[in-house]
Protein backbone atom coordinates (compact mmCIF):
# COMPACT_ATOMS: atom_id res chain seq x y z
CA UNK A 1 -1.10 6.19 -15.05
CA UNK A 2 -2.49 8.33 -12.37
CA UNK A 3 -3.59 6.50 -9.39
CA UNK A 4 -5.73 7.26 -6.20
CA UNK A 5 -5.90 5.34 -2.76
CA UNK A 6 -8.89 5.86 -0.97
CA UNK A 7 -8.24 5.00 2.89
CA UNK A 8 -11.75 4.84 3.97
CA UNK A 9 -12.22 5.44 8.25
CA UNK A 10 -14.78 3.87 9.63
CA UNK A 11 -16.88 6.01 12.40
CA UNK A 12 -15.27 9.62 12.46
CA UNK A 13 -16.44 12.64 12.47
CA UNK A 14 -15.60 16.34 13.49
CA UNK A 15 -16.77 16.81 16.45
CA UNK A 16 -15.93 20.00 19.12
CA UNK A 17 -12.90 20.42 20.93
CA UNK A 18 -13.57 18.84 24.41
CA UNK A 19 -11.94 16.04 27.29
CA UNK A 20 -13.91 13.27 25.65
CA UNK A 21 -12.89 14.06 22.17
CA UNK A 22 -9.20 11.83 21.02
CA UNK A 23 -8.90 13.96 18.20
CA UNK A 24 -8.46 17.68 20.57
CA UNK A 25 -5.25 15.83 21.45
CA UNK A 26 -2.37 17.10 19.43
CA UNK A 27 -1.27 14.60 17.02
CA UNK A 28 0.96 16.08 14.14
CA UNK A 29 0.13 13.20 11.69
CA UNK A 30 -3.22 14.52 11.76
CA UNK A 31 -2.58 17.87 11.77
CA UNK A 32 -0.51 17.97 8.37
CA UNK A 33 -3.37 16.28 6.81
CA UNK A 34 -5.57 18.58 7.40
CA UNK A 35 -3.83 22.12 6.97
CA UNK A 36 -2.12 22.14 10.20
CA UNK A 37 -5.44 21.91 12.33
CA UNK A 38 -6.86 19.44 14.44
CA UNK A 39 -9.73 16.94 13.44
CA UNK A 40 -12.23 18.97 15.66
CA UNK A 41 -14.77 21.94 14.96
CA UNK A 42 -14.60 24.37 13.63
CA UNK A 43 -13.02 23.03 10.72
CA UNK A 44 -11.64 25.22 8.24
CA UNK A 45 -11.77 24.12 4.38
CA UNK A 46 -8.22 24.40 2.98
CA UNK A 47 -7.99 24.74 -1.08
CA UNK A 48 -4.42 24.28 -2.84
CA UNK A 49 -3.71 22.75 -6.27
CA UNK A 50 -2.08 19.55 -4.47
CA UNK A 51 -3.87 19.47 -0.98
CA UNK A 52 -7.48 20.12 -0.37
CA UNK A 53 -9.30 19.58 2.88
CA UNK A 54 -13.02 19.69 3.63
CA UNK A 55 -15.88 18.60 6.27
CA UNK A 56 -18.54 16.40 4.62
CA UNK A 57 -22.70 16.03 5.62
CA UNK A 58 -23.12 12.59 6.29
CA UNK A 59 -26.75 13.42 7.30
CA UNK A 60 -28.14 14.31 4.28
CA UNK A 61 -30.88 16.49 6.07
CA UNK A 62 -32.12 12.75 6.85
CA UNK A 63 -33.32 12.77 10.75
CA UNK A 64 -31.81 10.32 13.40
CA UNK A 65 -28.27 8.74 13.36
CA UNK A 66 -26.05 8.13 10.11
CA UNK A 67 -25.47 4.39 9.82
CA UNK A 68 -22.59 2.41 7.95
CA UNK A 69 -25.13 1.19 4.99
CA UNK A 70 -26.59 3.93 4.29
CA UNK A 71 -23.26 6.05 4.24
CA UNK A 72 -20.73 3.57 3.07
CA UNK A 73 -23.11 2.94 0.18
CA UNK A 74 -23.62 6.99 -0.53
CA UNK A 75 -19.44 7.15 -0.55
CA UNK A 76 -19.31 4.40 -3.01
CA UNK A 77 -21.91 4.79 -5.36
CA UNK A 78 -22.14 8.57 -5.79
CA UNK A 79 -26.08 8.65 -4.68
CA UNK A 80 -28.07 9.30 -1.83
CA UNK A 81 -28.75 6.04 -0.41
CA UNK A 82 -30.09 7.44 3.06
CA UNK A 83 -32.56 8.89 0.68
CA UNK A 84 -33.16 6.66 -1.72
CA UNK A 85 -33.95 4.12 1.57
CA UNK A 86 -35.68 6.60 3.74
CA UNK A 87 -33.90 6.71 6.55
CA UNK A 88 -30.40 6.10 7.78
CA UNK A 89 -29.67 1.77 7.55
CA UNK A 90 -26.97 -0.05 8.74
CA UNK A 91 -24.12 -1.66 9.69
CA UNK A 92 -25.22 -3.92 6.21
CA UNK A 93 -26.39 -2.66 3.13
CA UNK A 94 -30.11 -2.34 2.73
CA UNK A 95 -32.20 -4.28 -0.18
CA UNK A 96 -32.82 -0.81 -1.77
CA UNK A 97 -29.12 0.03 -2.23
CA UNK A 98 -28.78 -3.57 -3.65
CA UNK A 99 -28.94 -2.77 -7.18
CA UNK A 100 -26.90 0.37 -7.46
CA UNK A 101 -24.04 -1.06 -5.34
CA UNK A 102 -24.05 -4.45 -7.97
CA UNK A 103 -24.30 -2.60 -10.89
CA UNK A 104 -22.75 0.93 -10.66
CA UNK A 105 -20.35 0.94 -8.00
CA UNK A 106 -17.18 3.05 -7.34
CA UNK A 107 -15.36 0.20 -8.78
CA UNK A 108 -17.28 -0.93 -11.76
CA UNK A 109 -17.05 3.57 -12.54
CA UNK A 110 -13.10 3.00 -12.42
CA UNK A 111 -13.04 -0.44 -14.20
CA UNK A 112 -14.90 1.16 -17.03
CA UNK A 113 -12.46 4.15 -17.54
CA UNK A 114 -9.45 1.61 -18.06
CA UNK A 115 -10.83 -1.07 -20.11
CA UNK A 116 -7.73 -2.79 -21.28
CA UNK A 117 -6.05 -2.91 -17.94
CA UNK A 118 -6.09 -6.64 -16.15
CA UNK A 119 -6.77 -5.01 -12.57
CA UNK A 120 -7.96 -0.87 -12.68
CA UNK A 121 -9.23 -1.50 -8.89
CA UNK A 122 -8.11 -3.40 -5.86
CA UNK A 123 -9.22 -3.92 -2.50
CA UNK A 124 -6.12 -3.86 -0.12
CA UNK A 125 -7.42 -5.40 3.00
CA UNK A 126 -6.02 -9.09 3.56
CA UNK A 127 -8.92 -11.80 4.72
CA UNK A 128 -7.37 -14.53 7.25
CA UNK A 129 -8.38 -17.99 6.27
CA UNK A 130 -11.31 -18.07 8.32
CA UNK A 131 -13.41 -15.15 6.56
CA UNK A 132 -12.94 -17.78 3.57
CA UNK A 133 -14.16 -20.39 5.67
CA UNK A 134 -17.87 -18.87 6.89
CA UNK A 135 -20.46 -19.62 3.84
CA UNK A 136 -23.11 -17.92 5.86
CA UNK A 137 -21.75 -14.46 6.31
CA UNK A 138 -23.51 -11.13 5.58
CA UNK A 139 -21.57 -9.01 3.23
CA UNK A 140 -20.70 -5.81 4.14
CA UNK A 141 -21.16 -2.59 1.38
CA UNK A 142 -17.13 -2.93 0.51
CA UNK A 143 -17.60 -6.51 0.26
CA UNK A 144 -20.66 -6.52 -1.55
CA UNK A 145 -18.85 -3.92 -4.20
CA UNK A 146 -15.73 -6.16 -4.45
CA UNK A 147 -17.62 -8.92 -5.39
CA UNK A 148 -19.87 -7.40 -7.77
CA UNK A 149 -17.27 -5.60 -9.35
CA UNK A 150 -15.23 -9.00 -9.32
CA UNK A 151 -12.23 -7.35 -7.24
CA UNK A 152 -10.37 -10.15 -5.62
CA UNK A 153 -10.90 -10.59 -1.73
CA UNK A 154 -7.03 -10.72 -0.57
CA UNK A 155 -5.65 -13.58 1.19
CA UNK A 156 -3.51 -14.47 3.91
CA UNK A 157 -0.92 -15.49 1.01
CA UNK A 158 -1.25 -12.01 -0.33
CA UNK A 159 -0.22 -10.63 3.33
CA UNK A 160 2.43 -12.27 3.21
CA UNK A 161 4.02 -11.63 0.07
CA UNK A 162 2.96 -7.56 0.56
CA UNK A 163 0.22 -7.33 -1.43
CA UNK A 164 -2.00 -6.68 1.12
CA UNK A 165 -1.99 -5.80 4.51
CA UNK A 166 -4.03 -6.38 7.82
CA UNK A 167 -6.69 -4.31 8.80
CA UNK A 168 -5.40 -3.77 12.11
CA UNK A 169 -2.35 -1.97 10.69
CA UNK A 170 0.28 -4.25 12.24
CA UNK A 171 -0.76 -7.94 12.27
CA UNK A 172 -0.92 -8.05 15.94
CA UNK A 173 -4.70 -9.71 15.63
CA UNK A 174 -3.95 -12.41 13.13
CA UNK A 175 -1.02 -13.52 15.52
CA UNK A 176 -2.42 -13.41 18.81
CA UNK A 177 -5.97 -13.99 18.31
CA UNK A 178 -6.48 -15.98 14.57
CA UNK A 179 -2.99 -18.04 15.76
CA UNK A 180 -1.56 -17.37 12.00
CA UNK A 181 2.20 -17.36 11.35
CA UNK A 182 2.20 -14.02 10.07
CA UNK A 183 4.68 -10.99 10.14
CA UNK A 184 4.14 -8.09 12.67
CA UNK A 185 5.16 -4.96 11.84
CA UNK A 186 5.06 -1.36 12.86
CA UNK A 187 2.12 0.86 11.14
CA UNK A 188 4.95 3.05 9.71
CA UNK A 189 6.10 -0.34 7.98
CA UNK A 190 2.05 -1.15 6.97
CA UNK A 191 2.38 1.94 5.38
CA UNK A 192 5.57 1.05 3.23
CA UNK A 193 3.58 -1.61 2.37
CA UNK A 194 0.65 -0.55 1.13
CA UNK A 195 2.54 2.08 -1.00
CA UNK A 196 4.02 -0.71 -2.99
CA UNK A 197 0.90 -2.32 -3.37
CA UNK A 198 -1.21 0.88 -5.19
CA UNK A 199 1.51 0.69 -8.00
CA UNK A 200 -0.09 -1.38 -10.62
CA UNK A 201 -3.66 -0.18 -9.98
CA UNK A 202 -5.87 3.58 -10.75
CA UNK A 203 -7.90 2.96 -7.43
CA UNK A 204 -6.92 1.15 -4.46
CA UNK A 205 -9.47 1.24 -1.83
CA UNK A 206 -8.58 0.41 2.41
CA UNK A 207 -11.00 -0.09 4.57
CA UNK A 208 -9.58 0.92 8.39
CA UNK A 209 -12.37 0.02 10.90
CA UNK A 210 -11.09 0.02 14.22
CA UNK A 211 -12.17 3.71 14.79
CA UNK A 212 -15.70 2.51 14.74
CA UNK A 213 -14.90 -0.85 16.66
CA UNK A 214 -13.45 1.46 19.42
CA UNK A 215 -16.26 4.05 19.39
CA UNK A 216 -18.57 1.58 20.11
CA UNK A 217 -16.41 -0.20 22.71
CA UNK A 218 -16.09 -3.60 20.70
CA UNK A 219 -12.49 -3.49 20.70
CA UNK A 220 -10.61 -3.05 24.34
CA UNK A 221 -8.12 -0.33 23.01
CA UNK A 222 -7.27 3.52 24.17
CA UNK A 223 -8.70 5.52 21.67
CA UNK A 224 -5.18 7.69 22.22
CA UNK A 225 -3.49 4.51 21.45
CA UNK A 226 -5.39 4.07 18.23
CA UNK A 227 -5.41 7.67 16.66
CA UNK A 228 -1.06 7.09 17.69
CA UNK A 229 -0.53 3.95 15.43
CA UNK A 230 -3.07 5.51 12.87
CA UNK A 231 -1.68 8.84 12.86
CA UNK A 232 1.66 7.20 12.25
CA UNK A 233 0.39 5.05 9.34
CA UNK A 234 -1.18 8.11 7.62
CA UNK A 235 1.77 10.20 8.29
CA UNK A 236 4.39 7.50 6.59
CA UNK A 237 1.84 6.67 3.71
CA UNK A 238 1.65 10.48 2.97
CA UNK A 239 5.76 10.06 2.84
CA UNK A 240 5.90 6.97 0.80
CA UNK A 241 4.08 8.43 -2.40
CA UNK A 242 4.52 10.72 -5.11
CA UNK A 243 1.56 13.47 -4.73
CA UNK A 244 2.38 14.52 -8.25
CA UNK A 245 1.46 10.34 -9.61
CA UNK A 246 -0.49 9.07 -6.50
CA UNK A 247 -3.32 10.89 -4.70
CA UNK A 248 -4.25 9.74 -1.11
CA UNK A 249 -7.74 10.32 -0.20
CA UNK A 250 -8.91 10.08 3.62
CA UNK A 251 -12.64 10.36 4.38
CA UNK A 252 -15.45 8.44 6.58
CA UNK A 253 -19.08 7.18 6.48
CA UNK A 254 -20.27 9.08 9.87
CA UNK A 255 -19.07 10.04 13.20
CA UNK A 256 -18.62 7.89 16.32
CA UNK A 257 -14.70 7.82 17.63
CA UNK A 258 -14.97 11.99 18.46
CA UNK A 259 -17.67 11.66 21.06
CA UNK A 260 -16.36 9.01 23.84
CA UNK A 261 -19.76 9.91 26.10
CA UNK A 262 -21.60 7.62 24.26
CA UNK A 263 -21.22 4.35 22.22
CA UNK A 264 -23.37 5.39 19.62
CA UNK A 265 -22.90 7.38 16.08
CA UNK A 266 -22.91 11.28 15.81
CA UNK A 267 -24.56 13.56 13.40
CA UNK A 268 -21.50 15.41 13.15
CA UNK A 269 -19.73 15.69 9.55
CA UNK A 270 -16.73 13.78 8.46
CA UNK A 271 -13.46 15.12 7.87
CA UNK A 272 -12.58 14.81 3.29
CA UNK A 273 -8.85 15.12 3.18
CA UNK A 274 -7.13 14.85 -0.62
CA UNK A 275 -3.65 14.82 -0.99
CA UNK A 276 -2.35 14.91 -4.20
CA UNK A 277 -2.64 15.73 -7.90
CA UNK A 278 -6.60 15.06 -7.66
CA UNK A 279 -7.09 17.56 -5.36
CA UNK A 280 -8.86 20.22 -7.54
CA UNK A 281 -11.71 17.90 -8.19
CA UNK A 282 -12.75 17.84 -4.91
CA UNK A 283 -12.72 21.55 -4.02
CA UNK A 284 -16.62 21.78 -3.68
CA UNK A 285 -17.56 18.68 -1.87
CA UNK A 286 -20.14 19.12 0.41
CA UNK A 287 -21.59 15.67 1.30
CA UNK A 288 -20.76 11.72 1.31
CA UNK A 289 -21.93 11.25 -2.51
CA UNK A 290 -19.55 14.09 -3.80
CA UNK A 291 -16.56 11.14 -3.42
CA UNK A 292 -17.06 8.87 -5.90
CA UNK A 293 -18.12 11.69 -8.73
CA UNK A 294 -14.55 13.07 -7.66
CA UNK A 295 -12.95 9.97 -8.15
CA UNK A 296 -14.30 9.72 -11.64
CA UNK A 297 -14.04 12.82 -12.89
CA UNK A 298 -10.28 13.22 -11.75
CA UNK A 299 -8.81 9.58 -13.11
CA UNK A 300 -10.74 10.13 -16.46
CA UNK A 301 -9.42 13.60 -17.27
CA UNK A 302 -5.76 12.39 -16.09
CA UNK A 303 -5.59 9.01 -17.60
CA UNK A 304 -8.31 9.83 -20.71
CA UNK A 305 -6.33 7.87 -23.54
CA UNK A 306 -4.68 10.08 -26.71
CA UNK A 307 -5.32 9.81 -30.22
């Protein structure tokens, strides 16, 4: 079976070179990824039968400021939900994207291609026990997917026995700030991780969200300290997997981290990077709802069943 992670970045675009712009700084892992250029404009597409690399609108000719509903919901449904809403909406889903996200998600497209298979789709993130614990809370557009698509939440049980990992990369924040007896690691280790994990599934989806946390000053971290540990997880997830039997996919939902002037999003596009055997079916994606048509397309003609 031919699988797919999508690591999903929260709040990054491509924005120009400049002093307040983390990505101008050198950072190999980042580099590689994208054809041996920085995350900055101009960005050049790359094309190559295992490796493709694009810049995606995230505006959608909409006016104002790409928001995570709107976007999020665009990358995992396929559609223009900025449009179908009228205007960019976020951080949570609006009530117009409601029925598209419960009934033809990214996840319910995959679960539909393998209809024999106990668990097509997973959700790697791991939940600490106190997510569980809050009846009241808002569902985000991955959460609202997962559980319309019935894709199990992960647990603090499934941390620890690696099949999921934190969403910090490390573990650092469920140790020193949730108090949970959980292992720390490196985000080269994550990585390892995480590899093991995609094994039994055609679509494993991570959600990495700190690059928007940090571009909007919620989280008291160096954004050079952040695109280090990130750029190392990439770099040793890249390493960890087969490109010929797993294809990594790295893409966001609008900019933010790029432009450190500010605390608010950018109209700038988002970086599409595919590495892997799916690469060809995303050689003329131009915008946020290209992804999950990709997605499709690619694990249905690779896994189609034979007569």
């Amino acid at each position: 079976m031919k699988r797919i992670l999508f690591v999903f970045l929260d709040g990054v675009g491509l924005g120009p070179a400049s002093p307040s712009n983390p990505f101008s700084t050198e950072n190999t892992a980042f580099s590689m990824l994208a054809g041996d250029q920085r995350w900055t404009q101009p960005f050049t597409n790359r094309s190559a039968s295992d490796h493709v690399v694009r810049s995606l609108d995230a505006t959608f000719g909409i006016e104002g400021l790409p928001q995570s509903g709107t976007g999020q919901a665009s990358l995992l449904t396929g559609q223009n939900c900025a449009e179908m809403v009228g205007r960019h909406f976020g951080p949570f889903p609006h009530s117009e994207t409601y029925d598209v996200l419960d009934h033809a998600n990214l996840f319910h497209k995959v679960q539909a291609l393998f209809p024999t298979h106990p668990a097509p789709t997973a959700f790697a993130n791991a939940f600490p026990p106190q997510f569980f614990e809050t009846t009241r809370r808002r569902s985000t557009v991955t959460t609202r997917c997962c559980k319309a698509a019935e894709v199990s939440l992960r647990d603090i049980d499934d941390l620890r026995n690696r099949r999921a990992i934190p969403a910090d990369l490390t573990g650092q924040v469920w140790r020193d700030r949730l108090d949970l007896d959980v292992t720390q690691r490196l985000p080269a280790e994550t990585a390892e991780v995480l590899a093991g994990a995609v094994q039994d599934h055609a679509l494993t989806f991570f959600e990495y969200f700190l690059t928007d946390k940090v571009g909007h000053h919620r989280v008291d971290v160096l954004p050079s300290t952040l695109l280090k540990d990130l750029g190392s997880f990439l770099k040793a997830l890249v390493g960890a997997l087969d490109p010929s039997e797993v294809t990594v996919l790295i893409t966001s939902d609008h900019g933010n981290l790029e432009d450190t002037t500010h605390t608010q999003h950018t109209r700038n596009p988002v970086p599409l990077i595919v590495h892997g055997w799916a690469a060809p079916y995303f050689e003329d994606a131009a915008d946020l709802s290209d992804v999950t048509p990709g997605i499709v397309r690619a694990l249905r003609s690779k896994n189609a069943p034979t007569k």
